[in-house]
C-alpha atoms as a PDB file:
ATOM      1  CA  UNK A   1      77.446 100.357 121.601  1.00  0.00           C
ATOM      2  CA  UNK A   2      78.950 100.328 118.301  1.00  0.00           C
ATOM      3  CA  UNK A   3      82.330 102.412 117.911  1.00  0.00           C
ATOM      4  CA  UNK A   4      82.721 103.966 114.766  1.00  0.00           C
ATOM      5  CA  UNK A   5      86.007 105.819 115.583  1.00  0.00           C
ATOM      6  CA  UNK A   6      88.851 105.004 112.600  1.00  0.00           C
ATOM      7  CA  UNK A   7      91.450 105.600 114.868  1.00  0.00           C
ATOM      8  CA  UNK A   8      92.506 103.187 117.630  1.00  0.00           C
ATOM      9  CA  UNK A   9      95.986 104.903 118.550  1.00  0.00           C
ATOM     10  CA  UNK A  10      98.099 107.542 117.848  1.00  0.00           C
ATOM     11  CA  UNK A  11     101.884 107.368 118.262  1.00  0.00           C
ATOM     12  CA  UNK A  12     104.341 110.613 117.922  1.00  0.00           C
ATOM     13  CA  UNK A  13     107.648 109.265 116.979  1.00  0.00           C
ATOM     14  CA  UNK A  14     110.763 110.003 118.772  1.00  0.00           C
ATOM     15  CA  UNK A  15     112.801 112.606 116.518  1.00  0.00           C
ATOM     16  CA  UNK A  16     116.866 111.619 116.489  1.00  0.00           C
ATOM     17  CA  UNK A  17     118.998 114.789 115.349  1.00  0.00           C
ATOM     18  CA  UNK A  18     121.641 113.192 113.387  1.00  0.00           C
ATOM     19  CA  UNK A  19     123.229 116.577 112.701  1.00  0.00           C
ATOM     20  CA  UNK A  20     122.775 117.179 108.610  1.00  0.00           C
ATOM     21  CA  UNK A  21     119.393 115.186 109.175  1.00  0.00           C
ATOM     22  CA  UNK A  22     116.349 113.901 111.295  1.00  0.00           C
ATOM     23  CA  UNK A  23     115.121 110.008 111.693  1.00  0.00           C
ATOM     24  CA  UNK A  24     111.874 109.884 113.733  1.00  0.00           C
ATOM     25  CA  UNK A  25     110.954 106.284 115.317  1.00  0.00           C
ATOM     26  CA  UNK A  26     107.521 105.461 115.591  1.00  0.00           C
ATOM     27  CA  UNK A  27     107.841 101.992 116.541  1.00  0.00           C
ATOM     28  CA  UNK A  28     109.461 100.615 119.086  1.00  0.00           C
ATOM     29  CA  UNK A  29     107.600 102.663 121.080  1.00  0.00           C
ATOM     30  CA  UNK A  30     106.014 102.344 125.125  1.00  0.00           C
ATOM     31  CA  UNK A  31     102.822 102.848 123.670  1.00  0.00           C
ATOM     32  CA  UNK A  32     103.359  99.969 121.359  1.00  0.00           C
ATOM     33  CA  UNK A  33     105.353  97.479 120.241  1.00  0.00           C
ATOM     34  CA  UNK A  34     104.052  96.246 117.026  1.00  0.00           C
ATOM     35  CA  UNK A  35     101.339  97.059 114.095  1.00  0.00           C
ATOM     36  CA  UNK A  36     101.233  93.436 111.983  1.00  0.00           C
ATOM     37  CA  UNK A  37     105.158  92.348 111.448  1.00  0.00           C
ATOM     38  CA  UNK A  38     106.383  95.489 111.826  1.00  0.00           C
ATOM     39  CA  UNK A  39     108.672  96.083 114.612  1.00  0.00           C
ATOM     40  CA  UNK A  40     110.582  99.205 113.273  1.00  0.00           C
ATOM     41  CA  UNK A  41     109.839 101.864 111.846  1.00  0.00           C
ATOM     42  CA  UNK A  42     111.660 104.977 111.128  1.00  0.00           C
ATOM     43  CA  UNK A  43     111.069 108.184 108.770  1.00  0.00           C
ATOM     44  CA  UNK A  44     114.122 110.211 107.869  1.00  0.00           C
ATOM     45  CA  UNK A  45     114.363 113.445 105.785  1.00  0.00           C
ATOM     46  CA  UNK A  46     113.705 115.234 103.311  1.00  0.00           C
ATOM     47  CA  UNK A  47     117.552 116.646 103.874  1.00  0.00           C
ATOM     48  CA  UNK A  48     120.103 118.362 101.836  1.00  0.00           C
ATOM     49  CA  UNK A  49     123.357 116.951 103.089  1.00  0.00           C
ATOM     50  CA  UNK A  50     126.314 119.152 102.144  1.00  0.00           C
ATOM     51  CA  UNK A  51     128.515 118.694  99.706  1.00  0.00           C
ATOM     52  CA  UNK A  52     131.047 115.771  99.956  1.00  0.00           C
ATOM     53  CA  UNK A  53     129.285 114.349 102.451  1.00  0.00           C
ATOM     54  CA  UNK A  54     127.019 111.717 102.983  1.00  0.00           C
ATOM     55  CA  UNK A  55     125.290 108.834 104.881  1.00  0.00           C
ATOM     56  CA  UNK A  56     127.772 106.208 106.623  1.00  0.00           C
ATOM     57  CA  UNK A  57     125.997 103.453 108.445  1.00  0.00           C
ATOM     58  CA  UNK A  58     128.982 101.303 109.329  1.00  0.00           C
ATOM     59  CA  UNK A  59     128.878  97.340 108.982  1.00  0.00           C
ATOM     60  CA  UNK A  60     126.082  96.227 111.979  1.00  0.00           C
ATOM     61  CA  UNK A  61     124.882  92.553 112.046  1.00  0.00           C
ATOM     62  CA  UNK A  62     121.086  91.974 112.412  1.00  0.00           C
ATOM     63  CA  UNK A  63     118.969  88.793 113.218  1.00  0.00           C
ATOM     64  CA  UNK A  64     115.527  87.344 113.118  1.00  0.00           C
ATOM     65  CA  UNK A  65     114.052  90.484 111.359  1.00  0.00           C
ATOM     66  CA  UNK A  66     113.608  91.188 107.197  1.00  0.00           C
ATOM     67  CA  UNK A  67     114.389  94.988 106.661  1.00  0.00           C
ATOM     68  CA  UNK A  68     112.722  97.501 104.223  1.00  0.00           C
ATOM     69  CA  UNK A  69     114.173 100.179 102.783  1.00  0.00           C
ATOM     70  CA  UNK A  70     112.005 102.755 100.498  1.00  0.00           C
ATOM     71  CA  UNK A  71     113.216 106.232  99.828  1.00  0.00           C
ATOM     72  CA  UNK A  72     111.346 108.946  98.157  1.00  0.00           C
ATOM     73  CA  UNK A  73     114.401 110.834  97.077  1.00  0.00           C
ATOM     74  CA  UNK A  74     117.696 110.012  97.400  1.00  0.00           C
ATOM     75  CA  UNK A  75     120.056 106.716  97.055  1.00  0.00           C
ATOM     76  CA  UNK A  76     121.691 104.373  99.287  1.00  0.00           C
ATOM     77  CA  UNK A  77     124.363 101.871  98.214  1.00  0.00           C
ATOM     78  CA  UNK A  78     123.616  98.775 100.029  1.00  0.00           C
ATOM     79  CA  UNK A  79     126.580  95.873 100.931  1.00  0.00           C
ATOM     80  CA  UNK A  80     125.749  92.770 103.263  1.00  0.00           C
ATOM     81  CA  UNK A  81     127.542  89.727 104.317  1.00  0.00           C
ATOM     82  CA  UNK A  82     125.745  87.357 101.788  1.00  0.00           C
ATOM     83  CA  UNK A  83     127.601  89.271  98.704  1.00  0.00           C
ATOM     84  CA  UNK A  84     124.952  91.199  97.913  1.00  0.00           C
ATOM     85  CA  UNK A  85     125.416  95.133  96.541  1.00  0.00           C
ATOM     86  CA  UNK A  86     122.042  97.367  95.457  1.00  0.00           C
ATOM     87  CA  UNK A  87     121.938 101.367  94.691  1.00  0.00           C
ATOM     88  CA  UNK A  88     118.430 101.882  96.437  1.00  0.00           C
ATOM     89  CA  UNK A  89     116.681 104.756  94.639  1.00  0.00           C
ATOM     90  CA  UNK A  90     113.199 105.868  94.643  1.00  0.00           C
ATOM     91  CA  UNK A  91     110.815 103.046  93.000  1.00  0.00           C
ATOM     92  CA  UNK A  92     112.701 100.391  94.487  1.00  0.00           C
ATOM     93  CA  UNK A  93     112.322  98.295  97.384  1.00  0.00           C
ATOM     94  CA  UNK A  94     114.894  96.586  99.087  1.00  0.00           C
ATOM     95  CA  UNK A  95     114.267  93.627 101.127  1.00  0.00           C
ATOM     96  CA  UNK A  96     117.116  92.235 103.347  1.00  0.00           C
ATOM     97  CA  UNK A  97     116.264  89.174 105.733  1.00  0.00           C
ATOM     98  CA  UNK A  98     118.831  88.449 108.398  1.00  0.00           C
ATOM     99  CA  UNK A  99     116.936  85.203 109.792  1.00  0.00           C
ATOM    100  CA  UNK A 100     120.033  83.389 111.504  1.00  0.00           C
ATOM    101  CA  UNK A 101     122.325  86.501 111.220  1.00  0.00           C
ATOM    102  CA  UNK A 102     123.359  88.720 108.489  1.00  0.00           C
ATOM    103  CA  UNK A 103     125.736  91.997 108.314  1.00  0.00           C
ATOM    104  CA  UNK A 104     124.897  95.118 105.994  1.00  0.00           C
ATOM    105  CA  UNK A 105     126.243  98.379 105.785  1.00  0.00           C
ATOM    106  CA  UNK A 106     124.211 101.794 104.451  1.00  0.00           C
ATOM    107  CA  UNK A 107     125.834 104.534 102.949  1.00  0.00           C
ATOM    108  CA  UNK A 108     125.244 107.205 100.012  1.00  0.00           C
ATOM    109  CA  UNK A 109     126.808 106.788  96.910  1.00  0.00           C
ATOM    110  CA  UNK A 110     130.000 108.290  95.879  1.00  0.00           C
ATOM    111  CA  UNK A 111     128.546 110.463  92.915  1.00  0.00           C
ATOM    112  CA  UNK A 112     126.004 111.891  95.094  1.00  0.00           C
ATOM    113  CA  UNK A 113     128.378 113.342  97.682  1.00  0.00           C
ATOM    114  CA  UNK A 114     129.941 115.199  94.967  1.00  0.00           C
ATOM    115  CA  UNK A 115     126.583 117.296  94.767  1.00  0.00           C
ATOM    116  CA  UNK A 116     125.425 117.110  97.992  1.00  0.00           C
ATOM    117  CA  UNK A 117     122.985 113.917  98.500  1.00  0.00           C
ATOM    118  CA  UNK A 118     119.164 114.121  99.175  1.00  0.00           C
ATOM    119  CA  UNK A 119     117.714 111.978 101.820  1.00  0.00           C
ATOM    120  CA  UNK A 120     114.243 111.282 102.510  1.00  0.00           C
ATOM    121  CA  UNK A 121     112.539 107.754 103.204  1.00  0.00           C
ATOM    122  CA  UNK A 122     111.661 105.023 105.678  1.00  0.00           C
ATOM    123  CA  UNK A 123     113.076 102.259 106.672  1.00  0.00           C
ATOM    124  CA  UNK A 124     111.497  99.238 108.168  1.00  0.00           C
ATOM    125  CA  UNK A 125     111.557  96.266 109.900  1.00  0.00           C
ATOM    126  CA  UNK A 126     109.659  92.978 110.102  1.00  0.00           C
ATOM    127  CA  UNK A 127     110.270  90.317 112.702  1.00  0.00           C
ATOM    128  CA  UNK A 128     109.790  86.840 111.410  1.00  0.00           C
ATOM    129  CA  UNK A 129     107.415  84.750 112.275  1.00  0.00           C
ATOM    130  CA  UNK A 130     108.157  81.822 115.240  1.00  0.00           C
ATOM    131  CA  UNK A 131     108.942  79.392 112.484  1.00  0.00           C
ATOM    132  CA  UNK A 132     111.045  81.060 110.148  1.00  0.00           C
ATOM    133  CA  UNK A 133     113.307  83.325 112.677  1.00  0.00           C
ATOM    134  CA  UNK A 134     116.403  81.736 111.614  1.00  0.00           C
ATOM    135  CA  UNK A 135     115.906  81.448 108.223  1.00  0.00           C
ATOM    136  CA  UNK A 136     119.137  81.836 105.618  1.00  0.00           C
ATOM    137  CA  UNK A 137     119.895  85.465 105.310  1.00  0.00           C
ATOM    138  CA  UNK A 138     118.745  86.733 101.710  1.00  0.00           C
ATOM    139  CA  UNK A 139     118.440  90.225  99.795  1.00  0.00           C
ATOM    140  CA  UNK A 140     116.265  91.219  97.180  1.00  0.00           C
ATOM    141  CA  UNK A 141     115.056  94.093  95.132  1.00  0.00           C
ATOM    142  CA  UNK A 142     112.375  94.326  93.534  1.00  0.00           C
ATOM    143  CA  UNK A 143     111.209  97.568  90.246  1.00  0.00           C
ATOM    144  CA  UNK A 144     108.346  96.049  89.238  1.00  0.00           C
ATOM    145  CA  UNK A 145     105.476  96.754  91.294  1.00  0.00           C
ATOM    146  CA  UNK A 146     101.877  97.494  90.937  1.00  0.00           C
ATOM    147  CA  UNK A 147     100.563 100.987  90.328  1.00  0.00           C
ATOM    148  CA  UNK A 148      97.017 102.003  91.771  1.00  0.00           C
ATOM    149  CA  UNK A 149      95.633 104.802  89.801  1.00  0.00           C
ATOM    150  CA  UNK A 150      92.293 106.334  90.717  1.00  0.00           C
ATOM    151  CA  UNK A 151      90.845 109.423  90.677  1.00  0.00           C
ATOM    152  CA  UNK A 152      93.967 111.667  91.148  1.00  0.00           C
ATOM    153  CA  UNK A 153      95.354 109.263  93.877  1.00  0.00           C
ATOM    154  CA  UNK A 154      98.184 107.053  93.247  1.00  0.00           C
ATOM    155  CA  UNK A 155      99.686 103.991  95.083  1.00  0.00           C
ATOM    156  CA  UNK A 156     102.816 101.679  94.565  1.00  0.00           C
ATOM    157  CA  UNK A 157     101.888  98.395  96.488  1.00  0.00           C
ATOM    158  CA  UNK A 158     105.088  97.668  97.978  1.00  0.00           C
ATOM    159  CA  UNK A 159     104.609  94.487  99.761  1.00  0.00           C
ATOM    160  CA  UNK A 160     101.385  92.451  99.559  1.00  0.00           C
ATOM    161  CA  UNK A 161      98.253  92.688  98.068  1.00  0.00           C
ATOM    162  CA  UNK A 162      96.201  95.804  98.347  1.00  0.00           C
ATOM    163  CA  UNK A 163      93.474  97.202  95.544  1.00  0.00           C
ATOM    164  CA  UNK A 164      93.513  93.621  93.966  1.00  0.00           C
ATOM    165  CA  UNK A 165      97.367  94.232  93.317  1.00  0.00           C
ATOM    166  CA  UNK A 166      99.743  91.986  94.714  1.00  0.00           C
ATOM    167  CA  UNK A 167     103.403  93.061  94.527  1.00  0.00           C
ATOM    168  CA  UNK A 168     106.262  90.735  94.160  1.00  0.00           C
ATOM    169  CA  UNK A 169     108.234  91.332  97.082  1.00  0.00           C
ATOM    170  CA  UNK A 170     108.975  88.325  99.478  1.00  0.00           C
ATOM    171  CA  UNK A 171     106.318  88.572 102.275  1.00  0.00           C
ATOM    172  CA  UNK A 172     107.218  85.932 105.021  1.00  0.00           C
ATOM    173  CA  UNK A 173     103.820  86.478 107.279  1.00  0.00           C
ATOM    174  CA  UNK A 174     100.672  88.045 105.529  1.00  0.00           C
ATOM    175  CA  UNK A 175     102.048  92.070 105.388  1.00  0.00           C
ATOM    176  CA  UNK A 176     101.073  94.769 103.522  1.00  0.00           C
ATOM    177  CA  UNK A 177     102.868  97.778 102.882  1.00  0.00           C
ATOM    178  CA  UNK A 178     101.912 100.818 100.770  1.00  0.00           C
ATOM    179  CA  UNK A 179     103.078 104.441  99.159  1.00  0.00           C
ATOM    180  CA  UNK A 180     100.060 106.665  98.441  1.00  0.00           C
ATOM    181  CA  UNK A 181     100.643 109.989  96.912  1.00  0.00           C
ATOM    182  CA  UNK A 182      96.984 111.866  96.681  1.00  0.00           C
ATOM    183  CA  UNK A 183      96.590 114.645  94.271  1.00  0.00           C
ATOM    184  CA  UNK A 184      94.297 117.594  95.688  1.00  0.00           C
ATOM    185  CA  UNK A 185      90.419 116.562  96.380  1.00  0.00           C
ATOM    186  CA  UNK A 186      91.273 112.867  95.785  1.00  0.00           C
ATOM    187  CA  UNK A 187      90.701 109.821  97.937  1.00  0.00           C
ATOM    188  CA  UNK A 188      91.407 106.189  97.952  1.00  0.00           C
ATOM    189  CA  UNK A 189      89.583 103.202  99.895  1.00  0.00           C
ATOM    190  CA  UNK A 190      91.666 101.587 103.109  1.00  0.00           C
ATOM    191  CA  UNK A 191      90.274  97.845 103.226  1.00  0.00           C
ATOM    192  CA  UNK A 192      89.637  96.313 106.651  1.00  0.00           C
ATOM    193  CA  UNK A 193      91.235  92.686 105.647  1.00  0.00           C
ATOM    194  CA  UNK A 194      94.414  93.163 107.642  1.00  0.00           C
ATOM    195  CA  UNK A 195      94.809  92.093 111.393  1.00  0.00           C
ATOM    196  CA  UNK A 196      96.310  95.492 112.286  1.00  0.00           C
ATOM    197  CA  UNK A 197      97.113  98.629 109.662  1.00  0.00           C
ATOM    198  CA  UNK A 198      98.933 102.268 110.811  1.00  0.00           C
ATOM    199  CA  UNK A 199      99.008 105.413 107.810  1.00  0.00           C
ATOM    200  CA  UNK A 200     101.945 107.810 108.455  1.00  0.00           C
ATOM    201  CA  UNK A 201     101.513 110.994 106.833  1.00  0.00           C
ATOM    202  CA  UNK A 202     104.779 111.904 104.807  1.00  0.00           C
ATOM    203  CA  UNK A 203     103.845 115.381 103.442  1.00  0.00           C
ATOM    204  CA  UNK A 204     101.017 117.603 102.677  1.00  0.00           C
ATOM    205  CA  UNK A 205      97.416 117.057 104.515  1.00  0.00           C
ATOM    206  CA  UNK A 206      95.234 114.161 104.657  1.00  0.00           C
ATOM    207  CA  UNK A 207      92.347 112.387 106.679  1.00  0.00           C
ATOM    208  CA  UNK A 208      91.101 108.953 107.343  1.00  0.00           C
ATOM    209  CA  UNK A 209      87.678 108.370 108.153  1.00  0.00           C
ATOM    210  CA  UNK A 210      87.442 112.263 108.459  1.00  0.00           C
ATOM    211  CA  UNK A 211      89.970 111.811 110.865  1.00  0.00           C
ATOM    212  CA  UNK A 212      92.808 114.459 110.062  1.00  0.00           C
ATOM    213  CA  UNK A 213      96.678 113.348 110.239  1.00  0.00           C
ATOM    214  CA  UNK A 214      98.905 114.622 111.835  1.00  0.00           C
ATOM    215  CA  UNK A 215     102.448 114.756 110.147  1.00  0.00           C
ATOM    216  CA  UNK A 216     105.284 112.129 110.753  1.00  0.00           C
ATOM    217  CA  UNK A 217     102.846 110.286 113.238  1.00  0.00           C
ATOM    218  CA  UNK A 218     101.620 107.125 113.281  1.00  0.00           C
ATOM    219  CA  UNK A 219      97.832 106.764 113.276  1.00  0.00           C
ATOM    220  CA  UNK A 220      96.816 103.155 114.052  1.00  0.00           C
ATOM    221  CA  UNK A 221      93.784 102.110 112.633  1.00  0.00           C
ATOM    222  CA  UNK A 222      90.516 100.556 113.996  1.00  0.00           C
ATOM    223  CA  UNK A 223      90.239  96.871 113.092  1.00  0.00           C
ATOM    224  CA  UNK A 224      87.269  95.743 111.126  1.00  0.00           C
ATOM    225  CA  UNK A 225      86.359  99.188 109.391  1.00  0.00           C
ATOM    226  CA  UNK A 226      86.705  99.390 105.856  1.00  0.00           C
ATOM    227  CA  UNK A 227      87.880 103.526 105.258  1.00  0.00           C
ATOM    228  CA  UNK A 228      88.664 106.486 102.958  1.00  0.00           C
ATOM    229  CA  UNK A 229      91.607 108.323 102.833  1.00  0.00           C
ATOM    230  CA  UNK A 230      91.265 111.755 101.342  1.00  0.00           C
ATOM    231  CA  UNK A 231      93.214 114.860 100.850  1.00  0.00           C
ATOM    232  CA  UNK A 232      92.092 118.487  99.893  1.00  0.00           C
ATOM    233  CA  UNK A 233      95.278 120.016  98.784  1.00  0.00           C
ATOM    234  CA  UNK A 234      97.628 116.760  98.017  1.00  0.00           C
ATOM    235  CA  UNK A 235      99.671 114.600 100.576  1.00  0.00           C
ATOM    236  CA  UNK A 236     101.632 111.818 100.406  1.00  0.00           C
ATOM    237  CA  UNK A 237     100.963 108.997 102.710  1.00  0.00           C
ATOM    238  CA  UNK A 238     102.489 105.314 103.747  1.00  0.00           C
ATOM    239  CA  UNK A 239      99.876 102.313 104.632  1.00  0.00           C
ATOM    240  CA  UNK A 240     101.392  99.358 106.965  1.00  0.00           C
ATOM    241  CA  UNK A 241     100.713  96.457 109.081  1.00  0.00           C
ATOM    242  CA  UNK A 242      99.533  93.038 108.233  1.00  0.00           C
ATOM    243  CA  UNK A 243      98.638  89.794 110.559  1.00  0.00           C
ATOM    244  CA  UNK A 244      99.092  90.065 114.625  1.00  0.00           C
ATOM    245  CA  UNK A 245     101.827  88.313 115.967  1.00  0.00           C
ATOM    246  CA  UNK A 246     100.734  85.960 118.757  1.00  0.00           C
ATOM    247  CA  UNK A 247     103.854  85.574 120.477  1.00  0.00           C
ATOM    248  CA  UNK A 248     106.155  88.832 121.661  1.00  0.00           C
ATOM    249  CA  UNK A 249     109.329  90.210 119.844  1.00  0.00           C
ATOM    250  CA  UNK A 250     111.987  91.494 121.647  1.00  0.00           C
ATOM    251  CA  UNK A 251     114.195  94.045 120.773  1.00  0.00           C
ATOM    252  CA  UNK A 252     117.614  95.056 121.632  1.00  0.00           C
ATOM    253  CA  UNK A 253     119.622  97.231 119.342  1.00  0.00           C
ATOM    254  CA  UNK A 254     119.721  95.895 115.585  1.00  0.00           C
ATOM    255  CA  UNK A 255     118.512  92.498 117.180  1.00  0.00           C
ATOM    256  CA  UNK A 256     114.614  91.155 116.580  1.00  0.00           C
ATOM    257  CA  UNK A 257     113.761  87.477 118.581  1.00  0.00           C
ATOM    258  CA  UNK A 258     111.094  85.622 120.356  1.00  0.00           C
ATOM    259  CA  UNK A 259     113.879  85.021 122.734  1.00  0.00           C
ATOM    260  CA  UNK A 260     116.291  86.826 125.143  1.00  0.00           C
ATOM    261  CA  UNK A 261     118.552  84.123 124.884  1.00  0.00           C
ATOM    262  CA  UNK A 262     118.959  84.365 121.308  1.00  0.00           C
ATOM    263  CA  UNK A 263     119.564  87.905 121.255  1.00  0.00           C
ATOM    264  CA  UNK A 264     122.036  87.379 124.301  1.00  0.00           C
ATOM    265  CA  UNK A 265     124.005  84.808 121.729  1.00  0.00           C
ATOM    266  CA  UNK A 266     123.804  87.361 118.999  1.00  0.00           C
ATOM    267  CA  UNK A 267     125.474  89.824 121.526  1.00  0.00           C
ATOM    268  CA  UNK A 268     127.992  87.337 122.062  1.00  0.00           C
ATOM    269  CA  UNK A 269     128.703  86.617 118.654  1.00  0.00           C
ATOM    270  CA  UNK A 270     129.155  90.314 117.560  1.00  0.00           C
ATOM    271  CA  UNK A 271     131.910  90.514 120.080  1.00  0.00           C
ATOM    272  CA  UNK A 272     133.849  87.472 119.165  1.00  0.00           C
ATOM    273  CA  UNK A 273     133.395  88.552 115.179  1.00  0.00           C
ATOM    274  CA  UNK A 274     131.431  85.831 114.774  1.00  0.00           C
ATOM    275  CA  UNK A 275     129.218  87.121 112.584  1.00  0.00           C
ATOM    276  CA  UNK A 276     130.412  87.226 108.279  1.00  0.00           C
ATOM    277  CA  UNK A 277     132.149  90.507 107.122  1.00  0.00           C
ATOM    278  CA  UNK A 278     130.402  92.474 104.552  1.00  0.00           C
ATOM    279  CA  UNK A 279     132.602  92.387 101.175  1.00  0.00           C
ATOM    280  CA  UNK A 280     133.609  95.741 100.189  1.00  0.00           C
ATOM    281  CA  UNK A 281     133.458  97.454 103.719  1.00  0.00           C
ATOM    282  CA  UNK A 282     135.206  95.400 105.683  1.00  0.00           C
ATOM    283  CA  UNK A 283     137.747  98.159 106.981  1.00  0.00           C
ATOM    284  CA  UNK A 284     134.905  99.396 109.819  1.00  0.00           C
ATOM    285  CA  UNK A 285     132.382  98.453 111.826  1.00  0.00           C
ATOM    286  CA  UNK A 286     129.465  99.783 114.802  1.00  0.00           C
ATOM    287  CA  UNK A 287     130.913  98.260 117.919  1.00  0.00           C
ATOM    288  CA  UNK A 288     127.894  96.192 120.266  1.00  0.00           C
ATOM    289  CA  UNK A 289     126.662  99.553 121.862  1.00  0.00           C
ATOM    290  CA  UNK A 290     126.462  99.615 126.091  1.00  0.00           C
ATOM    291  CA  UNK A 291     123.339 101.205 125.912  1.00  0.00           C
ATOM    292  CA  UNK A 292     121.336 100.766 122.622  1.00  0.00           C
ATOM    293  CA  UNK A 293     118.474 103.708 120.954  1.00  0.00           C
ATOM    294  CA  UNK A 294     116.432 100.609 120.454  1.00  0.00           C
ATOM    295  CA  UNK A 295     114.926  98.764 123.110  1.00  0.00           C
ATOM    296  CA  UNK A 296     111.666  96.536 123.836  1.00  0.00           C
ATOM    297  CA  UNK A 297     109.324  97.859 126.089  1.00  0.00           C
ATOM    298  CA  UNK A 298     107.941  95.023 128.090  1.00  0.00           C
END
């Protein structure tokens, strides 16, 4: 018997109150672990943070992972250990791989607190694949990328290639990554050539497959079915995943690995301070938490 049902899994992210703002994590989750490379992935916003205030992720070390960051309104001034400093603002993507071990810290910039900053994106991450875990840490960011236009939808190909568009972005297994924003009574086609693909709806309504989303929640797809995404009214909508990972990632805090052992080093390494200070923001730090928000679930 043939299934025909688009949807394989659902997964309702856990919602994190961070007082002026919400992040909800879809993945890590018990239900499951992974969809293609990514390991991670949290939705924050839209917020109005108050005035002279402002995000303040402290200097945290990461390893074995790439990060994404791609915000929808908003900025982010981004410092890491390898001397790198981006302004993330809507349109760009910023990829950070920690491979061996890098240290980054998050926080908004100082001419938005003066108005009150605007928050309101997702952040990802990737684990690397078995051979390239402890790669040189690196950071890019990348403007330029490819604009789908059809028939009142539009999508920025983030990482990839999707719709024949390939964007620039340094993809270290076979990952795509999308941002689809549908006008009212437009569609766009979901291709089937991925190993595993989830759609998060960000705003408005939508359906896949004549499947209707639910907001903020990850809606794995099927595997093999090529599919329509459609939206009456408008919505906004993120397309991920990519090639299955053969061998399991664990997770322990801001740590991504094939193996305990390495993450028990890492561990060990934060403690000592052997990890490289971020320059700019070296006056702080998150101390190795006892019991971490993000855990595997073997």
């Amino acid at each position: 018997m043939i299934n025909d049902d688009p949807v394989e899994q659902t997964i309702t992210p856990v919602a994190h109150d961070l007082g002026q703002f919400e992040v909800r994590r879809a993945l890590p989750s018990k239900a499951r672990s992974m969809v293609g490379p990514f390991i991670f992935v949290d939705q924050f916003g839209p917020a109005q943070l108050a005035l002279g205030e402002g995000m303040d992720v402290r200097p945290h070390p990461h390893i074995n992972l790439a990060t994404v960051t791609w915000l929808f309104e908003g900025a982010i001034d981004h410092r890491d250990s390898v001397g790198s400093f981006a302004t993330i603002r809507p349109g760009q993507v910023n990829l950070m791989t920690a491979g061996r071990g890098i240290v980054h810290s998050e926080r908004s910039p100082s001419q938005d607190r003066a108005r009150g900053p605007r928050l309101y994106g997702m952040q990802t991450w990737l684990a690397l694949p078995d051979e390239r875990e402890e790669l040189d840490p690196a950071f890019e960011a990348q403007t330029e990328l490819p604009i789908v236009e059809d028939s009142g939808a539009r999508a920025t190909v983030v990482m990839g290639t999707l719709w024949g568009r390939r964007a620039p972005t340094t993809t270290h297994a076979d990952t795509i990554y999308a941002d689809i924003v549908l006008g009212a009574r437009s569609s766009i086609p979901v291709d089937a050539d991925a190993d595993e693909r989830a759609v998060m709806l960000i705003a408005g309504d939508a359906a896949i497959g004549g499947v209707p989303l639910n907001l903020y929640e990850l809606t794995v797809l099927r595997p093999g079915l090529a599919l329509k995404l459609e939206s009456a009214t408008g919505a906004r909508v993120v397309l991920l995943g990519g090639e299955a990972f053969r061998t399991p990632r664990h997770v322990w805090w801001n740590f991504v690995s094939s193996s305990r052992d390495r993450i028990e080093q890492a561990k060990r390494d934060w403690l000592a301070g052997r990890f490289p200070l971020v320059p700019g923001d070296t006056e702080e730090y998150i101390p190795l938490p006892e019991r971490p928000t993000t855990v595997s679930y073997p």
